[in-house]
N, C-alpha and C. Protein backbone atom coordinates (compact mmCIF):
# COMPACT_ATOMS: atom_id res chain seq x y z
N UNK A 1 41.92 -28.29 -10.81
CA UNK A 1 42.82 -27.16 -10.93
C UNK A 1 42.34 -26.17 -11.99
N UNK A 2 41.59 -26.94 -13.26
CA UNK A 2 41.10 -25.68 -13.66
C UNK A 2 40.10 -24.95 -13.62
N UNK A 3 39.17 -25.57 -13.16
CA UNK A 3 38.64 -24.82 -12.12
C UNK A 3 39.08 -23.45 -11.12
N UNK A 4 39.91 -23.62 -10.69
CA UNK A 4 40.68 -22.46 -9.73
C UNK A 4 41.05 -21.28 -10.66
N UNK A 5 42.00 -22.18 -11.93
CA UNK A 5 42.87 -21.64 -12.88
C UNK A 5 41.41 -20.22 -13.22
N UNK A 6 40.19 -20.87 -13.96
CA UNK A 6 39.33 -20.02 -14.27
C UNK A 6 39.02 -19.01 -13.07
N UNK A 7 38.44 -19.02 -12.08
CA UNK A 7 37.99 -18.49 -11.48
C UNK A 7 38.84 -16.99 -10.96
N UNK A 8 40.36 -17.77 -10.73
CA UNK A 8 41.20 -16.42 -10.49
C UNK A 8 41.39 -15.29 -11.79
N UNK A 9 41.62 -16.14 -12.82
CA UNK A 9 41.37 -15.58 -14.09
C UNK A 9 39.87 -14.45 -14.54
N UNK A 10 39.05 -15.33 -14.21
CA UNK A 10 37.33 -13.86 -14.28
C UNK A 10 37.35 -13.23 -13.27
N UNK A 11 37.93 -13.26 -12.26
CA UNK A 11 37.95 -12.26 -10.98
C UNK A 11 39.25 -11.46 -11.44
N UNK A 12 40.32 -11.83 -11.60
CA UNK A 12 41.28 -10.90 -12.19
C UNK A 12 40.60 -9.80 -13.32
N UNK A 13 39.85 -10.58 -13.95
CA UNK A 13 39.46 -9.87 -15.20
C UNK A 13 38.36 -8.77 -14.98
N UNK A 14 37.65 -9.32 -13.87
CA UNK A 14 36.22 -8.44 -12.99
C UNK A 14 37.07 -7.04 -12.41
N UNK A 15 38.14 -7.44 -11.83
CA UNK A 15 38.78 -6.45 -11.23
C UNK A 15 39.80 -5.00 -11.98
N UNK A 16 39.62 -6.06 -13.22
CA UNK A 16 40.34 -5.01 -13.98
C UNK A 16 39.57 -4.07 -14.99
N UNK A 17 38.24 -4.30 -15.28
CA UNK A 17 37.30 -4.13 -15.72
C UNK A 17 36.57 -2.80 -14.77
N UNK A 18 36.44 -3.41 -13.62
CA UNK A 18 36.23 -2.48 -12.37
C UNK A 18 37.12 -1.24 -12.62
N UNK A 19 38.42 -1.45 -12.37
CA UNK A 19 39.69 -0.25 -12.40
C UNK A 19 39.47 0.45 -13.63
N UNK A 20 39.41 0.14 -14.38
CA UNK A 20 39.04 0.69 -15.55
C UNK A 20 38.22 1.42 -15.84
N UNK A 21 36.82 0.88 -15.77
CA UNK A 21 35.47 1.51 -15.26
C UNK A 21 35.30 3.24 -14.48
N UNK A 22 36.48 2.94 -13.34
CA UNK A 22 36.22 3.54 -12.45
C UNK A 22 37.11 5.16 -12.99
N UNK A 23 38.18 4.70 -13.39
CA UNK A 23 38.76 5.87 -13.87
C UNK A 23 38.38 6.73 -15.10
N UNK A 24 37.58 6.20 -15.74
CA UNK A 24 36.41 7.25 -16.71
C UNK A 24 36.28 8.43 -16.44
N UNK A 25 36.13 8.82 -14.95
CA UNK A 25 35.67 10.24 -15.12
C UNK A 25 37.46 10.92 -14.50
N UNK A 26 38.17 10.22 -14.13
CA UNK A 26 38.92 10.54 -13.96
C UNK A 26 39.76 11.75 -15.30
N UNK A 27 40.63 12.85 -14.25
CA UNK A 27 41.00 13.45 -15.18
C UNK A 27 42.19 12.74 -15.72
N UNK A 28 42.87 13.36 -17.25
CA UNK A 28 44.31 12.53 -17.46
C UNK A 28 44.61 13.62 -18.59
N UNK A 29 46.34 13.78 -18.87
CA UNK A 29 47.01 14.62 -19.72
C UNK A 29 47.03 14.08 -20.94
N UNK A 30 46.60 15.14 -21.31
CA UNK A 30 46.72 14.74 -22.81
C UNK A 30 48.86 14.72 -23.01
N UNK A 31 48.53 13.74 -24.47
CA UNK A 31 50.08 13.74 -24.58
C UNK A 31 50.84 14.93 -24.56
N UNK A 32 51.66 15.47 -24.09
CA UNK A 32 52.80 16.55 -24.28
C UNK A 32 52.14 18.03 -24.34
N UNK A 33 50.37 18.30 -23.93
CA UNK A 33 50.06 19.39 -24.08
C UNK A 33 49.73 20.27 -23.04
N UNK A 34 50.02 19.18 -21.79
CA UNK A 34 49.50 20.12 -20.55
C UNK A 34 48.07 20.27 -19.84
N UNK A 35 47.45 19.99 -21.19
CA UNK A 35 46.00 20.09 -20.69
C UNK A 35 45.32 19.04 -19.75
N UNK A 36 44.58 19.21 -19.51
CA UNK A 36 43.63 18.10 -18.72
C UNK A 36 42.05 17.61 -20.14
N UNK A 37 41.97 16.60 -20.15
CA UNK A 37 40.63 16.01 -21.19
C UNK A 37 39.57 16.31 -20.08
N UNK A 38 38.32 16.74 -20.53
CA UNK A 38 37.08 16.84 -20.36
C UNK A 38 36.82 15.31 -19.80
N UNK A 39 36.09 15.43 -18.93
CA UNK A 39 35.43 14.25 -17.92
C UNK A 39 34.36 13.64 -19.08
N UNK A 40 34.69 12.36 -19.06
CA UNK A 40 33.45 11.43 -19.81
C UNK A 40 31.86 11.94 -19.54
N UNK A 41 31.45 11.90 -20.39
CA UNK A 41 30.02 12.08 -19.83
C UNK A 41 29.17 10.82 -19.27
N UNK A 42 28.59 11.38 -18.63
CA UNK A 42 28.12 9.51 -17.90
C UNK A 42 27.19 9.04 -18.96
N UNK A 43 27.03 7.98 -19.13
CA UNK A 43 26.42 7.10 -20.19
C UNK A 43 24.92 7.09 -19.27
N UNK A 44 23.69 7.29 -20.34
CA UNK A 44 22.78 7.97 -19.94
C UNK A 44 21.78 6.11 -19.39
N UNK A 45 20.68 6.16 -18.81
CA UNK A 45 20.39 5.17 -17.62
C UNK A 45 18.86 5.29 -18.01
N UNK A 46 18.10 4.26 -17.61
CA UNK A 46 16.91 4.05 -17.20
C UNK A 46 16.44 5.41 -16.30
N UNK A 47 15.51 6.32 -16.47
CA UNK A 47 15.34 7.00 -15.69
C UNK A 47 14.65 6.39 -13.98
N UNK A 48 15.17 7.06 -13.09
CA UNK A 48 14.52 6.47 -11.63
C UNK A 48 12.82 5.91 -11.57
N UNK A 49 12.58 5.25 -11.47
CA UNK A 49 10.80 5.01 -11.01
C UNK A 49 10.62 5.90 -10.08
N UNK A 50 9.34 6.56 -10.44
CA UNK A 50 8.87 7.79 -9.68
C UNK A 50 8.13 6.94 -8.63
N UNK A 51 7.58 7.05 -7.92
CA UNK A 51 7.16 6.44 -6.17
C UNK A 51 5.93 7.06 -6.61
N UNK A 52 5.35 5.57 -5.99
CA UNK A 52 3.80 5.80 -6.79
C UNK A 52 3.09 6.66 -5.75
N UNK A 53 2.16 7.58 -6.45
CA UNK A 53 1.33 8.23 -5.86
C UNK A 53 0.07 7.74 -5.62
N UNK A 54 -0.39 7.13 -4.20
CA UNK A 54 -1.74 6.62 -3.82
C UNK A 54 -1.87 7.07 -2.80
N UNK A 55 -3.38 7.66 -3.16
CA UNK A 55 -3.97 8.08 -2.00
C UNK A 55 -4.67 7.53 -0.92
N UNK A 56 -4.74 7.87 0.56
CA UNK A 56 -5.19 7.09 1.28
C UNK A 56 -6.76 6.79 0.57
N UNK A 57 -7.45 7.19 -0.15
CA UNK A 57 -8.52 6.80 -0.54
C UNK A 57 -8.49 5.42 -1.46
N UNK A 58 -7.39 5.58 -2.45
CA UNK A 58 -7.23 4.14 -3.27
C UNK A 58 -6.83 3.45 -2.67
N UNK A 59 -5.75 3.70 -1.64
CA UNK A 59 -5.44 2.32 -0.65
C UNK A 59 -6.30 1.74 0.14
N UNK A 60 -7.11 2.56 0.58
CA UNK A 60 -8.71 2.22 1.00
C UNK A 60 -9.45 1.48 0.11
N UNK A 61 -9.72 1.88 -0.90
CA UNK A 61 -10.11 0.97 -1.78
C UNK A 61 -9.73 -0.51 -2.19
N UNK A 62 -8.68 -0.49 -2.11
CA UNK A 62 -7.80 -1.40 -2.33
C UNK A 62 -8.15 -2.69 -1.44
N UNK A 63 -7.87 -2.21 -0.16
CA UNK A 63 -8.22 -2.77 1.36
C UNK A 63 -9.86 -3.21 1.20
N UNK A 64 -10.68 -2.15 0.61
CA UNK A 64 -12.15 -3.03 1.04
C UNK A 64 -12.38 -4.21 0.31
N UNK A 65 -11.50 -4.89 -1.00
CA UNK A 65 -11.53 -6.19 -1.73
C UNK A 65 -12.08 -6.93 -0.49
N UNK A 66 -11.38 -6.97 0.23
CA UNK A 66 -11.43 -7.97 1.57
C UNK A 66 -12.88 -7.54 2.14
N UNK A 67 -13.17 -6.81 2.60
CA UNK A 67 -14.93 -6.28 2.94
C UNK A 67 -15.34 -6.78 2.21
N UNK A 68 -15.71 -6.38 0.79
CA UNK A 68 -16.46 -6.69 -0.43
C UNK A 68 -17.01 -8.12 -0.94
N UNK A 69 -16.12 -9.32 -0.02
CA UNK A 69 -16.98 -10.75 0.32
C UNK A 69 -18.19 -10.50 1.14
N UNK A 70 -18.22 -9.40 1.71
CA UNK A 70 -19.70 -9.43 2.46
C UNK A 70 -20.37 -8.00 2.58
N UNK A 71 -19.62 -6.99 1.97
CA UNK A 71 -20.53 -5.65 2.21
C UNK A 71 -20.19 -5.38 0.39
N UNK A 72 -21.51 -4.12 0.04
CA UNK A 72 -21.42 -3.46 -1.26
C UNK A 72 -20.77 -2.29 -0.61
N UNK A 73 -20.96 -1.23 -1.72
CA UNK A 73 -20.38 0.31 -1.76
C UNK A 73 -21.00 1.11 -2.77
N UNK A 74 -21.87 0.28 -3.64
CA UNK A 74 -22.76 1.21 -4.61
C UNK A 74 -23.57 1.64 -4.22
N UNK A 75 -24.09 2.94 -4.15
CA UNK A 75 -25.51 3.45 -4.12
C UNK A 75 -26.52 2.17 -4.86
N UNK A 76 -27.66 1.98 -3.88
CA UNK A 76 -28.84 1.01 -4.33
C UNK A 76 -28.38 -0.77 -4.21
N UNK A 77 -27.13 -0.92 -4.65
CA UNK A 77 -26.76 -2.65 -4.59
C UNK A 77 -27.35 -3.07 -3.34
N UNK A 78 -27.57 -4.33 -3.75
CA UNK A 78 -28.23 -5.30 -2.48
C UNK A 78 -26.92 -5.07 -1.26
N UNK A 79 -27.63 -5.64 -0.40
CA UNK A 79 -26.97 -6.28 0.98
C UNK A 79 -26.51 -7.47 1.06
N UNK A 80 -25.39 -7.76 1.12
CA UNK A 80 -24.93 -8.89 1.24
C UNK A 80 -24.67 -10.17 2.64
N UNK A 81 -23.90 -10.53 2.54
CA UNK A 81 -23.90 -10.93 4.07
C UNK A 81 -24.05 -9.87 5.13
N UNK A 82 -23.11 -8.55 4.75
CA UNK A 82 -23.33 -7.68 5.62
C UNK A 82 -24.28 -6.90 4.64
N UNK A 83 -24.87 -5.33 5.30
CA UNK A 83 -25.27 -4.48 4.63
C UNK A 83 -24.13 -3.71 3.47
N UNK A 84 -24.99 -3.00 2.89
CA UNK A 84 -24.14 -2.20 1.94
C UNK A 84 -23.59 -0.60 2.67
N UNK A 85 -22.62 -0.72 2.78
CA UNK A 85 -22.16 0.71 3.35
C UNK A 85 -21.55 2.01 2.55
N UNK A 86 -22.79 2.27 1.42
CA UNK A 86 -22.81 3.36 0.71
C UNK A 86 -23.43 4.23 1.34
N UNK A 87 -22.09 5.43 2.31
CA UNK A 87 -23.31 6.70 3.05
C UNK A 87 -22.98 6.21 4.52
N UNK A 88 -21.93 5.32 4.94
CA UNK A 88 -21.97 4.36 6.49
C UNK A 88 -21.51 5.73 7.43
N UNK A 89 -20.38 6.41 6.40
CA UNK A 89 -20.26 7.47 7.36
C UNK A 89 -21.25 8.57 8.33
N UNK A 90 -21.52 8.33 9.27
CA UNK A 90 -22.37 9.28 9.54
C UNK A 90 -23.83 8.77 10.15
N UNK A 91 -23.98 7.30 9.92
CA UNK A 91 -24.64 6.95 9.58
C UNK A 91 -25.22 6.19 11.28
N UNK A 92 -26.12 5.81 11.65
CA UNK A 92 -26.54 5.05 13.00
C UNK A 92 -26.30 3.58 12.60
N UNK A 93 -25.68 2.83 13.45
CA UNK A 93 -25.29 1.41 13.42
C UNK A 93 -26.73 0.88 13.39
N UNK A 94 -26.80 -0.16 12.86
CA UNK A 94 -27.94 -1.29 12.61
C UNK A 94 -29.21 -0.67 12.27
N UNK A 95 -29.04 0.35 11.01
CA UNK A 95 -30.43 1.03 10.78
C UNK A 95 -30.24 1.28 9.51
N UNK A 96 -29.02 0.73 8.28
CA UNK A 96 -29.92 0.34 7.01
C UNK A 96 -30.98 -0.36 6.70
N UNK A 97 -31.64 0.16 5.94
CA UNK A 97 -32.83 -0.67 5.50
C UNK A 97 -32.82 -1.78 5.01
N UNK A 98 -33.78 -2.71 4.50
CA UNK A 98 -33.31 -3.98 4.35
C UNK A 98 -32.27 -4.95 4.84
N UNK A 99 -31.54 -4.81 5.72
CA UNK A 99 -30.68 -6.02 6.28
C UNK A 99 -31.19 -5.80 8.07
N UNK A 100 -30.92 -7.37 7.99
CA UNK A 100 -31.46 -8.10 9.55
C UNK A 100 -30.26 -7.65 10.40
N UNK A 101 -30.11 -6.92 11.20
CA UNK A 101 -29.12 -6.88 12.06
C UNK A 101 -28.90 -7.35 13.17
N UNK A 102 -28.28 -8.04 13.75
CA UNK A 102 -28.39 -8.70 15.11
C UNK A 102 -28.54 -7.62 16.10
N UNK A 103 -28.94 -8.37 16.98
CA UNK A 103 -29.61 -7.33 18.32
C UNK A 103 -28.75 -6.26 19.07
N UNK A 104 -27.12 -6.99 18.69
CA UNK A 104 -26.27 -5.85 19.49
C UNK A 104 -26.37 -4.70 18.44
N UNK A 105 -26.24 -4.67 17.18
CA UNK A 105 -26.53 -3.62 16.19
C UNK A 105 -27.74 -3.01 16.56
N UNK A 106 -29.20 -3.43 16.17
CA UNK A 106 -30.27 -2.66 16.37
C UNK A 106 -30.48 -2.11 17.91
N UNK A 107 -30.14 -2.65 19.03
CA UNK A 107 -29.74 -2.04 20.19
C UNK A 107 -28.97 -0.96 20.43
N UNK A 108 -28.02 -1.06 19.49
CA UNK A 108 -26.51 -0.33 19.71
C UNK A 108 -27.14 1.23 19.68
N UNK A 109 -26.41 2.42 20.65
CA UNK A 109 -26.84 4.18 19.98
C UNK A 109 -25.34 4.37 19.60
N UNK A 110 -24.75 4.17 18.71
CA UNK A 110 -24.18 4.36 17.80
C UNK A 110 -24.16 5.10 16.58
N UNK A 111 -23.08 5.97 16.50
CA UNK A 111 -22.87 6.57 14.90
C UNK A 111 -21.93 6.14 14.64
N UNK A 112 -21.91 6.09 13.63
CA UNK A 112 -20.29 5.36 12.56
C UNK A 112 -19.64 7.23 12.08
N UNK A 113 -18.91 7.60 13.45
CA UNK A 113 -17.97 8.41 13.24
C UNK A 113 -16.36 7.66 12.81
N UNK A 114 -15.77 8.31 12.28
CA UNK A 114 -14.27 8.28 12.05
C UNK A 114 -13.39 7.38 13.34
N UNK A 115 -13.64 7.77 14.58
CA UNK A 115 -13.89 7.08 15.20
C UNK A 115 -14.01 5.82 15.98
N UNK A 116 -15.49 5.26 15.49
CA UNK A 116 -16.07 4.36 15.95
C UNK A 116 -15.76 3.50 14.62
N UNK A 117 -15.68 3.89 13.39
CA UNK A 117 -15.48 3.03 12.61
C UNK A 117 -13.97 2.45 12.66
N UNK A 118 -12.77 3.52 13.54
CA UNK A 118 -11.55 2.73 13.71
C UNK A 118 -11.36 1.62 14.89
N UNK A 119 -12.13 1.97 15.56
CA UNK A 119 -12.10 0.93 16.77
C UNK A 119 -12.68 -0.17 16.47
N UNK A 120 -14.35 0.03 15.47
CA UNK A 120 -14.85 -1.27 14.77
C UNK A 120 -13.92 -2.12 13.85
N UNK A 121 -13.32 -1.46 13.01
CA UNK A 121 -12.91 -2.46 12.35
C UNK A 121 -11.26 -2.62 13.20
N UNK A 122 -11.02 -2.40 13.92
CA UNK A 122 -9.82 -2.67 14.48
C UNK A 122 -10.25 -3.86 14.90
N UNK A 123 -11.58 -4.19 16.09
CA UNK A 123 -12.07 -5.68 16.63
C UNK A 123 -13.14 -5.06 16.73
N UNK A 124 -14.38 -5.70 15.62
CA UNK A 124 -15.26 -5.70 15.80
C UNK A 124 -16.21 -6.32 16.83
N UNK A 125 -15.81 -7.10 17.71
CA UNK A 125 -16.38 -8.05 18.90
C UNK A 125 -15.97 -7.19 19.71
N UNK A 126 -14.32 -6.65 20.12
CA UNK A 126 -14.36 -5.70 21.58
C UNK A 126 -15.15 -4.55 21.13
N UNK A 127 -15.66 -4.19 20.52
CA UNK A 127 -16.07 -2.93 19.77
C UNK A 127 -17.21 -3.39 20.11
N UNK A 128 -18.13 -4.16 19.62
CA UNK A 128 -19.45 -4.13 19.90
C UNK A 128 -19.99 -5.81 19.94
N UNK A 129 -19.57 -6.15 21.46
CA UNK A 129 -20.34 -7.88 21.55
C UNK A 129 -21.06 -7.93 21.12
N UNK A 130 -21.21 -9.18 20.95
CA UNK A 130 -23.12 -9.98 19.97
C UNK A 130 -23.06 -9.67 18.75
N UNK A 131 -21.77 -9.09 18.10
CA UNK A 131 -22.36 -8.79 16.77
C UNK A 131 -22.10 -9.65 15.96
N UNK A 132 -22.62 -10.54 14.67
CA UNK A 132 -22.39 -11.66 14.23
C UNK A 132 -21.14 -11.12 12.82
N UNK A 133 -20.77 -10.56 13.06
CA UNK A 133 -19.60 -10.21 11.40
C UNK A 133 -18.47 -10.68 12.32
N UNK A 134 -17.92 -11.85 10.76
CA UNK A 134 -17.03 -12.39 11.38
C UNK A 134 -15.57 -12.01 11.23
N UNK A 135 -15.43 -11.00 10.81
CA UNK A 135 -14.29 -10.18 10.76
C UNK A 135 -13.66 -10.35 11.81
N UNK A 136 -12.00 -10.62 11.82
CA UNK A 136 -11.32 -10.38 13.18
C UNK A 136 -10.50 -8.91 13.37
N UNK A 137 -10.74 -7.95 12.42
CA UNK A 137 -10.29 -6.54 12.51
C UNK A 137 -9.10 -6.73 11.71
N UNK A 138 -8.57 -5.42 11.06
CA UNK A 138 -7.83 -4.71 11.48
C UNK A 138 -6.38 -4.19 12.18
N UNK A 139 -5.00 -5.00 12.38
CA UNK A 139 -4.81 -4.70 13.70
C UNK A 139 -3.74 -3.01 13.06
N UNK A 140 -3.41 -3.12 12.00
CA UNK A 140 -2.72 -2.13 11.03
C UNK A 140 -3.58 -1.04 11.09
N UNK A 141 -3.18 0.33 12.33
CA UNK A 141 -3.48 1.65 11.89
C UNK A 141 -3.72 2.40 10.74
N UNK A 142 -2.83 2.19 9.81
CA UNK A 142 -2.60 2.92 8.86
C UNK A 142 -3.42 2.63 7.75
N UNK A 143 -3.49 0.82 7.45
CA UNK A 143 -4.88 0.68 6.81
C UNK A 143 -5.67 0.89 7.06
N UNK A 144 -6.53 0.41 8.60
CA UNK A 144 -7.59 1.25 8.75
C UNK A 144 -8.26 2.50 8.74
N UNK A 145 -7.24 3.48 8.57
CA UNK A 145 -7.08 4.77 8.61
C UNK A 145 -7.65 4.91 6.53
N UNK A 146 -6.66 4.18 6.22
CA UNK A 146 -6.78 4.18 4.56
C UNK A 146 -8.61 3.85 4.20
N UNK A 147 -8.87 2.93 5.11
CA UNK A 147 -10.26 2.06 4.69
C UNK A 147 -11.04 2.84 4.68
N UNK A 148 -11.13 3.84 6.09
CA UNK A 148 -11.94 4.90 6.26
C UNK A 148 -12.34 5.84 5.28
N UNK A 149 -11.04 6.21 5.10
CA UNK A 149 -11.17 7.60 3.70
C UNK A 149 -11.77 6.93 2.58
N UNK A 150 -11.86 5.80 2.77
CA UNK A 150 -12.59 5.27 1.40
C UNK A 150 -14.09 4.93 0.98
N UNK A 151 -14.49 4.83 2.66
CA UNK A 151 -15.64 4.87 3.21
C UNK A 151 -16.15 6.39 3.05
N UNK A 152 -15.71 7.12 3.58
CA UNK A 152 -15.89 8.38 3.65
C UNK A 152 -16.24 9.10 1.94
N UNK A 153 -15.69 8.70 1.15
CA UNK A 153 -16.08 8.76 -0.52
C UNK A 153 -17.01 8.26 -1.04
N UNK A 154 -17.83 7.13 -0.47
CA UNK A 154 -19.08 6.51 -0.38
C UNK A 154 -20.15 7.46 -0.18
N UNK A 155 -20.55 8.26 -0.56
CA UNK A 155 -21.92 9.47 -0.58
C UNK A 155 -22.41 10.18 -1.75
């Protein structure tokens, strides 16, 4: 029972707290003068968090962590599992220097347009059989879209 006893008791008390609360800005007469009191001023707050500003390029960035187990992005860095795709934009599939490309790459007449790079990394296998990167794509527009622009800053 007291148990109950409490509970109706802090909810009574929540509720009156509430009512109270609420009539703050409310207007009310002053004693015997007619007037109305000036509205409380609101008690001043944490200002709002501003909404972060990122560009599809940093979210791109962001996104190639996941690439970056097997491709670079520096001008000159080695090749990794994959090649380094500093400059990919624009660039003919399976014709950086130094890395072995499998045959569907060095076969491929391919440019890495805007493009071809969304459909690649969307599924790199329907995109171009035989190719050994074991990536399964992509299936998020909007990142890939992000990845690109980030690629595209690579020059």
């Amino acid at each position: 029972m007291k148990y109950t006893a409490l509970t109706l008791a802090a909810k009574a008390a929540a509720i009156t707290a509430a009512l109270t609360l609420s009539a703050c800005g409310a207007e009310s007469e002053s004693a015997g003068s007619g007037e109305t009191a000036a509205p409380a001023a609101a008690a001043p707050g944490p200002a709002p968090a501003a909404a972060p500003t990122t560009t599809p390029e940093e979210r791109g960035r962001k996104l190639f962590n996941e690439c970056a187990i097997c491709h670079t992005a520096k001008e000159g860095d080695p090749n990794r599992v994959g090649p380094n795709l500093f400059g990919v934009v624009g660039r003919s599939a399976g014709k950086a220097d130094g890395f072995a490309y499998s045959k569907a790459f060095t076969d491929a007449d391919v440019v890495w347009t805007e493009e071809n790079l969304n459909s690649f990394i969307e599924n790199p296998q329907a995109f171009m059989r035989g190719n050994r990167m074991a990536y399964v794509g992509q299936r998020d527009a909007e990142k890939r879209a992000d990845i690109i622009a980030y690629l595209k800053t690579l020059k």
